[in-house]
PDB file of N, CA and C in Angstrom:
ATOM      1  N   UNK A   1      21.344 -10.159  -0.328  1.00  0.00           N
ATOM      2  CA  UNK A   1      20.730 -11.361   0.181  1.00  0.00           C
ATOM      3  C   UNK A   1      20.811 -12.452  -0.887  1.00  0.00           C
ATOM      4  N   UNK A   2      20.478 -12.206  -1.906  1.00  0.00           N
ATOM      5  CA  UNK A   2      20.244 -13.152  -3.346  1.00  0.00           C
ATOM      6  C   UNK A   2      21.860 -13.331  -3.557  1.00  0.00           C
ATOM      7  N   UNK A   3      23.120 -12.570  -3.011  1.00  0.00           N
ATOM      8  CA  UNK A   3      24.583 -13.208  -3.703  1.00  0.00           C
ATOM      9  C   UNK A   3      25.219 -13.506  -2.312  1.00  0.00           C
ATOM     10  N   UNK A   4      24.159 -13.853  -0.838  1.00  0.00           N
ATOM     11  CA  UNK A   4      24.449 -14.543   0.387  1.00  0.00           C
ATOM     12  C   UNK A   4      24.119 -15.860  -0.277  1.00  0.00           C
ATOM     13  N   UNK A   5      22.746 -16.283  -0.636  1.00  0.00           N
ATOM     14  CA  UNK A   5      22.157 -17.347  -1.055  1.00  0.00           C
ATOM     15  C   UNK A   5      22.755 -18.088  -2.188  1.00  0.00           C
ATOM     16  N   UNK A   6      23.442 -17.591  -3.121  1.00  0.00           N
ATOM     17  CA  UNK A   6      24.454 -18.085  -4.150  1.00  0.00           C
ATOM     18  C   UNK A   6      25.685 -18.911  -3.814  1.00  0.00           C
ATOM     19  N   UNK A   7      25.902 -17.619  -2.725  1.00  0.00           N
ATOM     20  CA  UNK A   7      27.716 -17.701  -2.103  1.00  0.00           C
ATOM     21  C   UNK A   7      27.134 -19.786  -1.300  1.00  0.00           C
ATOM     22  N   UNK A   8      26.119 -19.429  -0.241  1.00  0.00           N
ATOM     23  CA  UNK A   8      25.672 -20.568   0.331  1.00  0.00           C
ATOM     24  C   UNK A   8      25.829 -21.584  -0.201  1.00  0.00           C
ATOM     25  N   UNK A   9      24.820 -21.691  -1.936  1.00  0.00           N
ATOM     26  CA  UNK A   9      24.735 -23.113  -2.288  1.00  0.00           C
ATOM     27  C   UNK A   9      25.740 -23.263  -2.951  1.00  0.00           C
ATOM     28  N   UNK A  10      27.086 -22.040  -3.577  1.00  0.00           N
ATOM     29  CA  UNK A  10      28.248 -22.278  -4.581  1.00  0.00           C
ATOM     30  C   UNK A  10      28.890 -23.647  -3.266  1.00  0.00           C
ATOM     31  N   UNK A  11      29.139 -23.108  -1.814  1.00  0.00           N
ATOM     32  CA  UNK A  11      29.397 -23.705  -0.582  1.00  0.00           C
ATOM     33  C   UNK A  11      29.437 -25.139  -0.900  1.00  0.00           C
ATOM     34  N   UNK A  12      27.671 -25.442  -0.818  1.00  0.00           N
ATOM     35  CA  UNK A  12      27.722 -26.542  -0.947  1.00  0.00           C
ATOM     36  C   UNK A  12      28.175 -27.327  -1.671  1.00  0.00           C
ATOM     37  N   UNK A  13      27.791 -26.930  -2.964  1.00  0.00           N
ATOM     38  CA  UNK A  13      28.441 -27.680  -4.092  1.00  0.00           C
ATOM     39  C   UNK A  13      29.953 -28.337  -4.014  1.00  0.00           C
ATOM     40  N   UNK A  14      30.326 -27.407  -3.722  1.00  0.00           N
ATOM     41  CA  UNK A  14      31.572 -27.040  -3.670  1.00  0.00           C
ATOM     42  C   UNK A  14      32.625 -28.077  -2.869  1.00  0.00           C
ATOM     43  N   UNK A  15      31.907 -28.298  -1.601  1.00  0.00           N
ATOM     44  CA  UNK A  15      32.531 -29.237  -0.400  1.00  0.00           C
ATOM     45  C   UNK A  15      31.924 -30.333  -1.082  1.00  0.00           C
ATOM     46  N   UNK A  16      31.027 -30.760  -1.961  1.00  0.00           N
ATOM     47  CA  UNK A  16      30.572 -32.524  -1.920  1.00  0.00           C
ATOM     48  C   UNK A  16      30.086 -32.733  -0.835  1.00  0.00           C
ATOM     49  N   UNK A  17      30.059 -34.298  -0.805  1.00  0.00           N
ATOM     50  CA  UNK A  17      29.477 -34.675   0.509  1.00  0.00           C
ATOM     51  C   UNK A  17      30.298 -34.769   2.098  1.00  0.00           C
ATOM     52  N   UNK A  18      31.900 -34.302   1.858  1.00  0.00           N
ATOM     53  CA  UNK A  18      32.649 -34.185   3.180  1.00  0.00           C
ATOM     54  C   UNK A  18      31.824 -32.758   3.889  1.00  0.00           C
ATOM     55  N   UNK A  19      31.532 -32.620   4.977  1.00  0.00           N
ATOM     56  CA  UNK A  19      30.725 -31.682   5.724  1.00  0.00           C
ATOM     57  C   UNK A  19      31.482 -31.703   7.184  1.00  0.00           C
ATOM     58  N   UNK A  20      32.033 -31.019   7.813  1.00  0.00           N
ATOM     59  CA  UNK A  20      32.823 -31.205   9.265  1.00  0.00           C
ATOM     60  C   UNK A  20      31.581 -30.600  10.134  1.00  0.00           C
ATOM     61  N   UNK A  21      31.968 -30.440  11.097  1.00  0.00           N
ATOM     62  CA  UNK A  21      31.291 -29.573  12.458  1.00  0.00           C
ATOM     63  C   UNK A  21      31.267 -28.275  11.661  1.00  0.00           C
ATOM     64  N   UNK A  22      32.793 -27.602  11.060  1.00  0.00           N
ATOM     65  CA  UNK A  22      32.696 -26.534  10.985  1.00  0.00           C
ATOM     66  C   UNK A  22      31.592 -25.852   9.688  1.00  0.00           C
ATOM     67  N   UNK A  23      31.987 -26.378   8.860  1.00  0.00           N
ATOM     68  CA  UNK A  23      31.108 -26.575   7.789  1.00  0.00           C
ATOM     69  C   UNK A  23      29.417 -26.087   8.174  1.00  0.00           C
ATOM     70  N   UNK A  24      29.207 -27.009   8.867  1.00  0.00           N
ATOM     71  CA  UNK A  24      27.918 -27.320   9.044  1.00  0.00           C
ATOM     72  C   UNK A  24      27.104 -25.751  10.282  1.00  0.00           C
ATOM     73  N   UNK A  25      28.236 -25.358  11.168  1.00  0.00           N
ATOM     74  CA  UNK A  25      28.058 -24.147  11.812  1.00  0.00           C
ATOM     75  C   UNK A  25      28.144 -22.841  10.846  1.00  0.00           C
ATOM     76  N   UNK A  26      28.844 -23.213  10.212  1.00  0.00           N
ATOM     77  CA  UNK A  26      28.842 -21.828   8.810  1.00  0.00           C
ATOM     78  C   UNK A  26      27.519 -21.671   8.105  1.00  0.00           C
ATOM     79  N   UNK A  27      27.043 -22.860   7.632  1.00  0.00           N
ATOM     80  CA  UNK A  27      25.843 -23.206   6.661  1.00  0.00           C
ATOM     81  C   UNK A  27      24.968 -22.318   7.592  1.00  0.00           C
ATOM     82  N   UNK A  28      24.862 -22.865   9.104  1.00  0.00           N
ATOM     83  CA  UNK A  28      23.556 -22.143   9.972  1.00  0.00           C
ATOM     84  C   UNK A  28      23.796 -21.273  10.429  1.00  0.00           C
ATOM     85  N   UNK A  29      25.094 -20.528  10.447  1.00  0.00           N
ATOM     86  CA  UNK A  29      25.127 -18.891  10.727  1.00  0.00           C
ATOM     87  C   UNK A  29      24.699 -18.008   9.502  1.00  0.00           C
ATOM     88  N   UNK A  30      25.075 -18.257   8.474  1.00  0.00           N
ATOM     89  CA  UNK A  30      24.205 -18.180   7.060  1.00  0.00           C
ATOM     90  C   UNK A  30      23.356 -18.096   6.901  1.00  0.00           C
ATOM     91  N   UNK A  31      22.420 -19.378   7.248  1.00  0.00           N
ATOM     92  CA  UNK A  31      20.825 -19.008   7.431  1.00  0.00           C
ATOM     93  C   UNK A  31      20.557 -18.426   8.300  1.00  0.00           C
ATOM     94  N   UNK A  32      21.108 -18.319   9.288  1.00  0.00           N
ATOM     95  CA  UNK A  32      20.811 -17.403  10.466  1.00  0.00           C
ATOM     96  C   UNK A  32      20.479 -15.796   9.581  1.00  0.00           C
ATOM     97  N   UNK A  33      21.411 -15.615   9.021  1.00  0.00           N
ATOM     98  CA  UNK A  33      21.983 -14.361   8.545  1.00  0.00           C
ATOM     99  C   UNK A  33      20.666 -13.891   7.775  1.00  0.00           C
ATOM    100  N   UNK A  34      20.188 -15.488   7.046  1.00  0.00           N
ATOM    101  CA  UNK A  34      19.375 -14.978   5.555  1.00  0.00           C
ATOM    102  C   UNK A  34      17.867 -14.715   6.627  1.00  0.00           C
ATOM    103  N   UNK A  35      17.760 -15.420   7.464  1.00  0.00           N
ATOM    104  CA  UNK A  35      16.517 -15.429   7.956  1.00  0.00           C
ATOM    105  C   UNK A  35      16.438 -13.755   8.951  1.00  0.00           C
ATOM    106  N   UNK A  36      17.372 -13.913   9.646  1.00  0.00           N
ATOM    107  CA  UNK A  36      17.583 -11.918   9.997  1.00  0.00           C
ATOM    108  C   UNK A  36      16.846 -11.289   8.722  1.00  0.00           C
ATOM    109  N   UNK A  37      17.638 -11.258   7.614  1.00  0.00           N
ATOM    110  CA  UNK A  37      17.748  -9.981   6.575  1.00  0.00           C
ATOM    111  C   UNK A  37      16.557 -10.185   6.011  1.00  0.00           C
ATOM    112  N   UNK A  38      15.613 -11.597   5.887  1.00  0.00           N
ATOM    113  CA  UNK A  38      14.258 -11.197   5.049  1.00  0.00           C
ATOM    114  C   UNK A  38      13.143 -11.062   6.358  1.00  0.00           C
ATOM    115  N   UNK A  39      13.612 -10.931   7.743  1.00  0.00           N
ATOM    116  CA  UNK A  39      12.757 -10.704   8.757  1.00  0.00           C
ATOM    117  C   UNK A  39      12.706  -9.331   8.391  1.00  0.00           C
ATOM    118  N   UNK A  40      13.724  -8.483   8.641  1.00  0.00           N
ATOM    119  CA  UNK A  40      13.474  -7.361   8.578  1.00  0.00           C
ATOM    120  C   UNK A  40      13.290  -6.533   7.244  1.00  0.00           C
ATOM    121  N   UNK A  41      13.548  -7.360   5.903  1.00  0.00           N
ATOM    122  CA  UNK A  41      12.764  -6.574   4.789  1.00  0.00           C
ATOM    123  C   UNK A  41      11.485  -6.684   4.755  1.00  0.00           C
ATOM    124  N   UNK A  42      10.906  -8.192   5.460  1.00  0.00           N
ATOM    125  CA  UNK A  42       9.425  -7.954   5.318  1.00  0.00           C
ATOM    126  C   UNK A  42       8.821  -7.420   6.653  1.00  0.00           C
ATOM    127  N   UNK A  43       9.412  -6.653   7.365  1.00  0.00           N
ATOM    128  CA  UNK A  43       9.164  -5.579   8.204  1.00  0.00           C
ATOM    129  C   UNK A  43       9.061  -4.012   7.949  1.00  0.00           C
ATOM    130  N   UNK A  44      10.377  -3.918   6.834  1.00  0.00           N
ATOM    131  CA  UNK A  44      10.009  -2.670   6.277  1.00  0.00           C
ATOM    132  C   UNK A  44       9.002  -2.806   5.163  1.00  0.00           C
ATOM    133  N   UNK A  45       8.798  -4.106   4.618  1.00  0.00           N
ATOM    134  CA  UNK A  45       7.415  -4.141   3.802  1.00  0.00           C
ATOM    135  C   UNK A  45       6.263  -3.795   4.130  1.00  0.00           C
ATOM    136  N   UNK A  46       5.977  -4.223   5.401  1.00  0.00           N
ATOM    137  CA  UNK A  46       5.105  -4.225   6.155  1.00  0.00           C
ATOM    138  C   UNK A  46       4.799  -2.729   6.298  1.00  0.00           C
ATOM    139  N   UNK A  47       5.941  -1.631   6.881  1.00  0.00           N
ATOM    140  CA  UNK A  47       5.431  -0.358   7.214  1.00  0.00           C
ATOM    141  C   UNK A  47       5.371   0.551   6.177  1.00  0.00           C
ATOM    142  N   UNK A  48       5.999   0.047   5.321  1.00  0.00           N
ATOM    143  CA  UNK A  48       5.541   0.668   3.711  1.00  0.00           C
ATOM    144  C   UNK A  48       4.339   0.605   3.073  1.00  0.00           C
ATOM    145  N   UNK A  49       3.669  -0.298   3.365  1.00  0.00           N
ATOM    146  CA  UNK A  49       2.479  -0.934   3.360  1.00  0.00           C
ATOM    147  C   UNK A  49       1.243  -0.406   3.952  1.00  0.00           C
ATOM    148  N   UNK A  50       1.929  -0.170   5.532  1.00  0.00           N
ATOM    149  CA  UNK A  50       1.163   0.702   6.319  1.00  0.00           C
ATOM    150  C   UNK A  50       0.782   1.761   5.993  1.00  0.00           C
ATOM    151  N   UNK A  51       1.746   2.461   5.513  1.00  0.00           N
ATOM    152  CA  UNK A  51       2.194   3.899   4.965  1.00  0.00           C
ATOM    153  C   UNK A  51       1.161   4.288   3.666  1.00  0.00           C
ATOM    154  N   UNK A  52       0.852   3.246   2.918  1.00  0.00           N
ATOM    155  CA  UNK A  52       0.453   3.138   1.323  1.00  0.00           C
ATOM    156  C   UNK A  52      -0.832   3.181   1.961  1.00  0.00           C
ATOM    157  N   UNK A  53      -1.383   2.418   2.726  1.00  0.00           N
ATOM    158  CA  UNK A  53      -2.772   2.174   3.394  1.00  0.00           C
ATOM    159  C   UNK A  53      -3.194   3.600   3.671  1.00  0.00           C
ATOM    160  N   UNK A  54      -2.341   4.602   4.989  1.00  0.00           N
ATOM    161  CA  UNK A  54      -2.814   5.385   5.274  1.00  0.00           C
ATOM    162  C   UNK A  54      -2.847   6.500   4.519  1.00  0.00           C
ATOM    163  N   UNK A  55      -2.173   6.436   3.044  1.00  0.00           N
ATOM    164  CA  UNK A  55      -2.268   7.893   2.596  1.00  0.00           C
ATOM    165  C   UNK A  55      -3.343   7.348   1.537  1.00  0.00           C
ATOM    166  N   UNK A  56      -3.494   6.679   0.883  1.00  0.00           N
ATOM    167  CA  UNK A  56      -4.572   6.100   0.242  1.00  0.00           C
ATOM    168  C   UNK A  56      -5.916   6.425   0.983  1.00  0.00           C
ATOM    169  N   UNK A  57      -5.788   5.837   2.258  1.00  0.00           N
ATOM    170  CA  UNK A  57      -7.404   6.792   2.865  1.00  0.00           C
ATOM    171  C   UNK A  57      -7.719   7.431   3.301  1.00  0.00           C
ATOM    172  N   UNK A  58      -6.545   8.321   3.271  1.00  0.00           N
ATOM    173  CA  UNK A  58      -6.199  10.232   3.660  1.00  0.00           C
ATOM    174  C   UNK A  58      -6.765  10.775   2.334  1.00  0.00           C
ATOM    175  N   UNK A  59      -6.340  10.388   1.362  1.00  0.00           N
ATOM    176  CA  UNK A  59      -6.801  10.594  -0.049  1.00  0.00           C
ATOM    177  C   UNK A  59      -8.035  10.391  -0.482  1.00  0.00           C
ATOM    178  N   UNK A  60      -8.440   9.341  -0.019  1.00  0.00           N
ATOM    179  CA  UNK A  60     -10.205   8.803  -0.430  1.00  0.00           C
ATOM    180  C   UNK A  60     -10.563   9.849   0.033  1.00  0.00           C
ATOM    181  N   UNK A  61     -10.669  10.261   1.626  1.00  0.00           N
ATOM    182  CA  UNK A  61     -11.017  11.014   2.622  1.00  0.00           C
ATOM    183  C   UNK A  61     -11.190  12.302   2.272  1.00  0.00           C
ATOM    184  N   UNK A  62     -10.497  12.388   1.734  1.00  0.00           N
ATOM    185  CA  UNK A  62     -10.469  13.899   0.601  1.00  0.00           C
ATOM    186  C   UNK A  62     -11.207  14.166  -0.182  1.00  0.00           C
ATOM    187  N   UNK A  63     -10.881  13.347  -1.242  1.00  0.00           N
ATOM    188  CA  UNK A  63     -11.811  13.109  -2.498  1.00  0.00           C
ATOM    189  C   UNK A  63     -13.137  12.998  -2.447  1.00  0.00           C
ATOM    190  N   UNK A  64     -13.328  12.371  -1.253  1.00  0.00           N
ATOM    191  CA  UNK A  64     -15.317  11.864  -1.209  1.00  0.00           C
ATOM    192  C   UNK A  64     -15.423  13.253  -0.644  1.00  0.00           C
ATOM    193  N   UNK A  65     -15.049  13.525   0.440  1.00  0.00           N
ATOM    194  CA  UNK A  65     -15.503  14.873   1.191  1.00  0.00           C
ATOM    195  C   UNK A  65     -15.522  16.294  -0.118  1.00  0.00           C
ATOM    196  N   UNK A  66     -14.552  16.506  -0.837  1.00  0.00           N
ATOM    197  CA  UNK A  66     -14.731  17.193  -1.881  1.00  0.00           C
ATOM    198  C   UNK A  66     -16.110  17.227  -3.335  1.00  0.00           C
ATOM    199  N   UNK A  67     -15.920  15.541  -2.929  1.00  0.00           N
ATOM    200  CA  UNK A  67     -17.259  15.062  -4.091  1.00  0.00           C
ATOM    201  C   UNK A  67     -18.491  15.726  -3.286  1.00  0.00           C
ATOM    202  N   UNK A  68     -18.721  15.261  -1.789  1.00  0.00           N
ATOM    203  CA  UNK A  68     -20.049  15.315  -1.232  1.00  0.00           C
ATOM    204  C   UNK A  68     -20.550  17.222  -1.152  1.00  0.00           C
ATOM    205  N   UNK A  69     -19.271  17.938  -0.898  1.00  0.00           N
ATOM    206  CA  UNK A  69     -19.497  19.220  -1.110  1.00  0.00           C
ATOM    207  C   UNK A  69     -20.191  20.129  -2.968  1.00  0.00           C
ATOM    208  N   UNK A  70     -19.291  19.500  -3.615  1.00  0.00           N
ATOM    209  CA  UNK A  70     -19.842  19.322  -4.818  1.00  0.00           C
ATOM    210  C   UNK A  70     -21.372  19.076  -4.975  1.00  0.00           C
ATOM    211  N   UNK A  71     -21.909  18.268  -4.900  1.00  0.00           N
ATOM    212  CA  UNK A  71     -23.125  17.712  -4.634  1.00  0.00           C
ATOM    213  C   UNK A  71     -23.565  17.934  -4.086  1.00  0.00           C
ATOM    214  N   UNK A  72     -23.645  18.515  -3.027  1.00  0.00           N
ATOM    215  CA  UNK A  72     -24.553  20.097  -1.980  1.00  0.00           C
ATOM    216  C   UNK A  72     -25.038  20.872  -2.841  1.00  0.00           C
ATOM    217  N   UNK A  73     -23.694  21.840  -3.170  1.00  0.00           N
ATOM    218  CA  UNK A  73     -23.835  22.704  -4.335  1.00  0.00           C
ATOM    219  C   UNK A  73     -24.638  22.627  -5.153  1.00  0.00           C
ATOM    220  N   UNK A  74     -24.613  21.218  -6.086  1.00  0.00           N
ATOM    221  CA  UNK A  74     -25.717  20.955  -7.442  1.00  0.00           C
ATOM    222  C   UNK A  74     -26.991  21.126  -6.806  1.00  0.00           C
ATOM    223  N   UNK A  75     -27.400  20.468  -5.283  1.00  0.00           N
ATOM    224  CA  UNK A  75     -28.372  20.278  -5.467  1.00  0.00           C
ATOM    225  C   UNK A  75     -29.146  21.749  -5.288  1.00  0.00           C
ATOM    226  N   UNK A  76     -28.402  22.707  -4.626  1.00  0.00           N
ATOM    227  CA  UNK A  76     -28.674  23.868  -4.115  1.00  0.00           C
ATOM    228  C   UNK A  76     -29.224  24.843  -5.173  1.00  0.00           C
ATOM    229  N   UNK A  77     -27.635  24.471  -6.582  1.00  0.00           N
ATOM    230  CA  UNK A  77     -28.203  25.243  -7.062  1.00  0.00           C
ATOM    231  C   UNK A  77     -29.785  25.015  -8.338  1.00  0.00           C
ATOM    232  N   UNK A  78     -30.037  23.474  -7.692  1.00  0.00           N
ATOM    233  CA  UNK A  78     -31.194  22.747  -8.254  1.00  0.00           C
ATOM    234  C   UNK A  78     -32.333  23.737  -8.073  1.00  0.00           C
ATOM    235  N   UNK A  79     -32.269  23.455  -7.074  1.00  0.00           N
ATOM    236  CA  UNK A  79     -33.358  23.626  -5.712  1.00  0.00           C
ATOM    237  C   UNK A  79     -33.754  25.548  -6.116  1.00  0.00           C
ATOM    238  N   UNK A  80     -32.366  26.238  -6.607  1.00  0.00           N
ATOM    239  CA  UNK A  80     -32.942  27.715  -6.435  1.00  0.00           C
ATOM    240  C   UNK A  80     -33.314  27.701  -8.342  1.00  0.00           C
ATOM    241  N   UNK A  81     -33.176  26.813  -9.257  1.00  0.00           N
ATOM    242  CA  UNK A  81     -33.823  26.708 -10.008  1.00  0.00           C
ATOM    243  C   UNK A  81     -35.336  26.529 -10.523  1.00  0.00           C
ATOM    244  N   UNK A  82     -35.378  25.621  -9.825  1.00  0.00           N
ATOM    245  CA  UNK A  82     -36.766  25.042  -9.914  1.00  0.00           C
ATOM    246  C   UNK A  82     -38.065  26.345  -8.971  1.00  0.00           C
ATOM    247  N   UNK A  83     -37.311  26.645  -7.804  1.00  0.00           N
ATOM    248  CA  UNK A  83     -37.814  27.804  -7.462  1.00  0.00           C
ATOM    249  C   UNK A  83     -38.469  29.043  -8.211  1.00  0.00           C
ATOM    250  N   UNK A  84     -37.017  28.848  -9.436  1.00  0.00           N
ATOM    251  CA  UNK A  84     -37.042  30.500 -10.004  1.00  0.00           C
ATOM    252  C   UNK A  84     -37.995  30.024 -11.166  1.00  0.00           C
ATOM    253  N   UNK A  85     -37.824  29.015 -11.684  1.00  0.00           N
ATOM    254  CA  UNK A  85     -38.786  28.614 -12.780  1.00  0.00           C
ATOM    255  C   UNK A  85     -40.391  28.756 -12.081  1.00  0.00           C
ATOM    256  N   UNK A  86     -40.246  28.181 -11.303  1.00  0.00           N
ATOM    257  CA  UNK A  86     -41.921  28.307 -10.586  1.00  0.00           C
ATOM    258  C   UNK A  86     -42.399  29.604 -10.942  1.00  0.00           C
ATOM    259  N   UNK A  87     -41.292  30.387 -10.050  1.00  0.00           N
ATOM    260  CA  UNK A  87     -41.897  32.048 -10.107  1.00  0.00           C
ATOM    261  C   UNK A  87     -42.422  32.276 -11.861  1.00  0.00           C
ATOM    262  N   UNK A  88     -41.303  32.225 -12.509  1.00  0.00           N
ATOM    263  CA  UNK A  88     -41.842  32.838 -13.811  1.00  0.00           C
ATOM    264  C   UNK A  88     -42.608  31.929 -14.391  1.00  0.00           C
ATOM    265  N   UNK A  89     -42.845  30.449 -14.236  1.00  0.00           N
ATOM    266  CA  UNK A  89     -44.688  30.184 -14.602  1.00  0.00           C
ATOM    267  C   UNK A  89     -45.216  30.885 -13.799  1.00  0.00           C
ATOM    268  N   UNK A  90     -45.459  31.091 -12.930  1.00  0.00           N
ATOM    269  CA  UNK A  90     -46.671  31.475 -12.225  1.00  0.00           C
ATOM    270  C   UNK A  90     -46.680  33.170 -12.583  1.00  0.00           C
ATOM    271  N   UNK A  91     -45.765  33.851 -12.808  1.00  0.00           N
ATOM    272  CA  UNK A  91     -46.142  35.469 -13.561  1.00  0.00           C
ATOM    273  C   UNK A  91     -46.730  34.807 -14.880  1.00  0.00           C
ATOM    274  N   UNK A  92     -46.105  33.654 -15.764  1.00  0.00           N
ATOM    275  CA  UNK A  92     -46.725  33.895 -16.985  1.00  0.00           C
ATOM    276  C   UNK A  92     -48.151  33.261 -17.215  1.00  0.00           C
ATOM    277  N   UNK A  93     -48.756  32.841 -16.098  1.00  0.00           N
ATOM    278  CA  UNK A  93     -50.167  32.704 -15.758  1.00  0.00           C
ATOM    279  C   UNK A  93     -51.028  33.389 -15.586  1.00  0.00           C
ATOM    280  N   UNK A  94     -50.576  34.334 -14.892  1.00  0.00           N
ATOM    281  CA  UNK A  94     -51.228  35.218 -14.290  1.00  0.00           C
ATOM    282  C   UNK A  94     -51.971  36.131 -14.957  1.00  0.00           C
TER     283      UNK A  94
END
């Protein structure tokens, strides 16, 4: 695309200011050409993009769900701590 856009303005330069019919149909099949080829790169940008989006919050999706299981756990095994501590104050009260 970038040595379409070269070839284009070498074109211009090139002719000066004489420009025919034909000339001038070349120039806009050209842009025709350039405007095709960055339609459809920023189309595959676009679904690359898409693509980056959805595995990124396939991934979060993961990660938090892994974190939140984690953090069950702690608190669980909080919870049978504080339990077990109770018990043995309360034998060493007794």
């Amino acid at each position: 695309m970038k040595q379409r856009v070269q070839l284009l303005e070498a074109s211009g330069r090139d002719s000066g200011a004489t420009t025919g019919p034909g000339d001038l149909s070349e120039a806009a099949d050209a842009i025709a050409g350039l405007h095709r080829e960055i339609s459809e790169e920023l189309t595959a940008l676009g679904v690359e993009i898409a693509g980056l989006r959805w595995q990124t919050v396939k991934d979060h999706t993961s990660c938090q769900s892994e974190l939140l299981e984690r953090l069950d756990s702690l608190q669980l095994g909080m919870h049978h701590l504080v339990f077990r501590l109770d018990q043995l104050l309360d034998k060493g009260l007794a």
